[in-house]
Structure formats: C-alpha cells, structure tokens
Protein backbone atom coordinates (compact mmCIF):
# COMPACT_ATOMS: atom_id res chain seq x y z
CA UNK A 1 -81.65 144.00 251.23
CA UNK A 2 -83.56 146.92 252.78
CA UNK A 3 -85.49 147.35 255.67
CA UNK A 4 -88.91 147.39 253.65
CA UNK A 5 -88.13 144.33 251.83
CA UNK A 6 -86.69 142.19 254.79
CA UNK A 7 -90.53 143.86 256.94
CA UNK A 8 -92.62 142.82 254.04
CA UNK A 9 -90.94 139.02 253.26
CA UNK A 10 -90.85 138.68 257.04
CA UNK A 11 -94.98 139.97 257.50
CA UNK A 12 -96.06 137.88 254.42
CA UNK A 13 -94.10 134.59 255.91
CA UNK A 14 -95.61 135.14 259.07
CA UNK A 15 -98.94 135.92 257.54
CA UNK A 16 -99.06 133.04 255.37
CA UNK A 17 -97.85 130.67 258.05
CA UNK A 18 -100.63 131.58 260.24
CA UNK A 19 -103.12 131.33 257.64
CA UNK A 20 -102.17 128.33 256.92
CA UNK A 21 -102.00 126.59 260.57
CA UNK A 22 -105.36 128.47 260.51
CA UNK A 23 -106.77 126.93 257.52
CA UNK A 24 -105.45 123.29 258.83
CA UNK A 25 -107.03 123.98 262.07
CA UNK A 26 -110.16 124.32 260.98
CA UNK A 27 -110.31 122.18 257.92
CA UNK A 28 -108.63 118.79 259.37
CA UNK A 29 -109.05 119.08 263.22
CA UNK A 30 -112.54 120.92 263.73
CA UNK A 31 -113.73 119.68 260.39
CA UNK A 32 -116.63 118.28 262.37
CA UNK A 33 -117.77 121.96 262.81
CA UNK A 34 -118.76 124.76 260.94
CA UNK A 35 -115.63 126.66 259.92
CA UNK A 36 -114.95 129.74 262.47
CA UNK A 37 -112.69 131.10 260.08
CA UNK A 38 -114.66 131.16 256.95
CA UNK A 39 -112.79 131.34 253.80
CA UNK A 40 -111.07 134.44 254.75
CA UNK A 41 -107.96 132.24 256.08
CA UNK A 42 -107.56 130.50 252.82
CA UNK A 43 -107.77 133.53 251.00
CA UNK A 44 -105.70 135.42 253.17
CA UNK A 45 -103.44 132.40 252.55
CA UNK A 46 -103.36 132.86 249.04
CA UNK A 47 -102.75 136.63 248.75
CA UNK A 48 -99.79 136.37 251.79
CA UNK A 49 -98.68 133.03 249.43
CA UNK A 50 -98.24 135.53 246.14
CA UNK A 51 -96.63 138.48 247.92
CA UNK A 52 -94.38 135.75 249.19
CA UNK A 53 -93.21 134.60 246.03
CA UNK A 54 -92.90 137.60 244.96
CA UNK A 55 -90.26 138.14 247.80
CA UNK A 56 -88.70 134.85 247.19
CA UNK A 57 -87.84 136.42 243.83
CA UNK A 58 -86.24 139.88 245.02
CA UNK A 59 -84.40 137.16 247.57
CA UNK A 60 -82.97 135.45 244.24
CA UNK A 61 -81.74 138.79 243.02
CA UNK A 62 -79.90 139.69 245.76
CA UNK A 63 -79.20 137.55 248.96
CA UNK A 64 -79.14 134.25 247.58
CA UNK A 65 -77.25 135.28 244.16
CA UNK A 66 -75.07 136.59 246.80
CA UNK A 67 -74.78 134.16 249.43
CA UNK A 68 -74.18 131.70 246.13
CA UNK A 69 -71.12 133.68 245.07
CA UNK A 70 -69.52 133.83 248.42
CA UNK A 71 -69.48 129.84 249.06
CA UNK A 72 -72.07 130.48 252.10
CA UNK A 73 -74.98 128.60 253.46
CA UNK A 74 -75.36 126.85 250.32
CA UNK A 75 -76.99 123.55 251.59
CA UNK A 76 -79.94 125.36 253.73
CA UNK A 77 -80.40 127.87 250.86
CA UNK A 78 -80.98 125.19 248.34
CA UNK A 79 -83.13 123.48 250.81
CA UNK A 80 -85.18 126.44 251.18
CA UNK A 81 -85.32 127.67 247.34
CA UNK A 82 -85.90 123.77 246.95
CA UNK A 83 -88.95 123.61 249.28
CA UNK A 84 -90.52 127.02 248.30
CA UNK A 85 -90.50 125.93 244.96
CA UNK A 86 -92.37 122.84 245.91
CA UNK A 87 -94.60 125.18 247.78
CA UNK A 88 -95.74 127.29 245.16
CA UNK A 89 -95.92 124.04 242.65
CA UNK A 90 -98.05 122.49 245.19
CA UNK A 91 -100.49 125.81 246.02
CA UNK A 92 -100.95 125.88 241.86
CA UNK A 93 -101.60 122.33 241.87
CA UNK A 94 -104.40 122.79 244.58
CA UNK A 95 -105.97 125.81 242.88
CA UNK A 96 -105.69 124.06 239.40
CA UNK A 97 -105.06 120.21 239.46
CA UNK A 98 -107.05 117.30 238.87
CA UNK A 99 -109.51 116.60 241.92
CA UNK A 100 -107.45 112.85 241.61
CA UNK A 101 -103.96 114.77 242.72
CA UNK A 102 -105.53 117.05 245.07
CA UNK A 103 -104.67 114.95 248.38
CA UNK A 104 -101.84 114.14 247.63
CA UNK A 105 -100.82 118.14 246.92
CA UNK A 106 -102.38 119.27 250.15
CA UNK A 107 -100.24 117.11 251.95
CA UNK A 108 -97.11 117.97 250.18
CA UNK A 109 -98.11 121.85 250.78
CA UNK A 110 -98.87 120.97 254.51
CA UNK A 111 -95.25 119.47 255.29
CA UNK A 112 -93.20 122.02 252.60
CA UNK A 113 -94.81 124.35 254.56
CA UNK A 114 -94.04 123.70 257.92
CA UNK A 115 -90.59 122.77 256.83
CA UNK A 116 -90.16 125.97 255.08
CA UNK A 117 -91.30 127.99 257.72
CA UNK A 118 -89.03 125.68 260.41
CA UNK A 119 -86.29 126.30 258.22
CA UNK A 120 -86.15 129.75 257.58
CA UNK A 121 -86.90 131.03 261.11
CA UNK A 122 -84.06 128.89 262.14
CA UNK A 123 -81.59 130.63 259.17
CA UNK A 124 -83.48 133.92 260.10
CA UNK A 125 -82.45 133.55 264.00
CA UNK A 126 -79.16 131.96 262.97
CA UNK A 127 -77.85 135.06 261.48
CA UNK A 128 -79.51 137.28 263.75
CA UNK A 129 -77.82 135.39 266.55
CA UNK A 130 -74.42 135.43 265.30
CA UNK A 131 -74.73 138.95 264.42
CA UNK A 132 -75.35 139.65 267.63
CA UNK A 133 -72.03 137.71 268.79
CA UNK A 134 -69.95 139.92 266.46
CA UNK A 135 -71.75 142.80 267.73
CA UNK A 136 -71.06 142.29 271.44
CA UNK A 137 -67.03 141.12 270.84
C-alpha cells in the first residue's frame, strides 16, 4: 500500500471520526441548543464515510487479502472488516430505513463506530510500534 492510499484512508478515518463525535456532541449532549455545527458535520460525515469505504475496499485488495494469506492478524482483521461492514449497513440504514429502525441503527453506528475507530488505531499503532522495534535492533 502506498503512501497516498495509507494518507487518504488515514485523513478520511480521522475525518469521519471527528465528524461523527461532532455530530453526537451536538445532537445527544447539547441537543437542548441550537446546533453550533449545523449540518455541515453530518455531511462532512457522510462524504469522509464514502471515501472511507472506498478505502476499506483498496484495503481488501491488498493488505487484508494479504495479511489473510500469510496466517496474520486474522482475528482483529475480521473484527474490523466485521464492524465496518456493520458501519456502512448501519449509515444506509439511517439514510434509508424505516423511521421505526432508525434508533436502533444510530445506536449500532454510534458503538461500531467507536469500536472501529478504537480498534484500528490500536492495529495502526501496533504495527507502527513493532516496526519501530525491528527498526532500532
């Protein structure tokens, strides 16, 4: 994976993720208030979401078809192909589903979400870390 591709999965993760908080923020816990935000954090939430996926599948071309085929990391990688799946079934459900489901998707996206995000930074700094180790010895 290239330096582009690993700058532009890493920006639209840490886009969306912030977006997201953002949109929480101001939609459960200062929902008393007039949003500061606007839409412009859900929508920026949205567009960050779809670039996103779109990185999740280069990810499935390469460094998880990859990773797969060499025996490696193959519980946390199905946990997080599992949960961004859920993510992006969960963020169509919101746009599109029945007003009836809509709770109960928001707070499915909500806790993917932060699980995803907890997850991946953790893999992310993982590798970086012991990289580093093999580096320095």
């Amino acid at each position: 994976m290239g330096p582009i591709v690993r700058t532009v999965i890493w920006s639209s993760l840490l886009i969306c993720a912030g977006s997201g908080l953002a949109e929480y923020w101001q939609s459960d816990l200062v929902s008393a208030f007039q949003k500061p935000l606007g839409r412009w954090a859900l929508v920026l939430h949205g567009v960050s979401g779809m670039a996103l996926a779109i990185g999740f599948g280069l990810l499935m071309q390469s460094h998880i078809r990859a990773a797969w085929r060499m025996k490696r990391h193959r519980v946390s990688g199905t946990m997080m192909a599992s949960l961004m799946s859920l993510l992006m079934i969960s963020g169509l459900l919101l746009y599109y589903g029945n007003e009836a489901i809509h709770d109960v998707s928001r707070q499915l996206h909500i806790f993917s979400g932060l699980g995803f995000v907890g997850l991946t930074l953790w893999h992310g700094l993982f590798r970086y870390f012991q990289s580093s180790s093999k580096r320095l010895n």
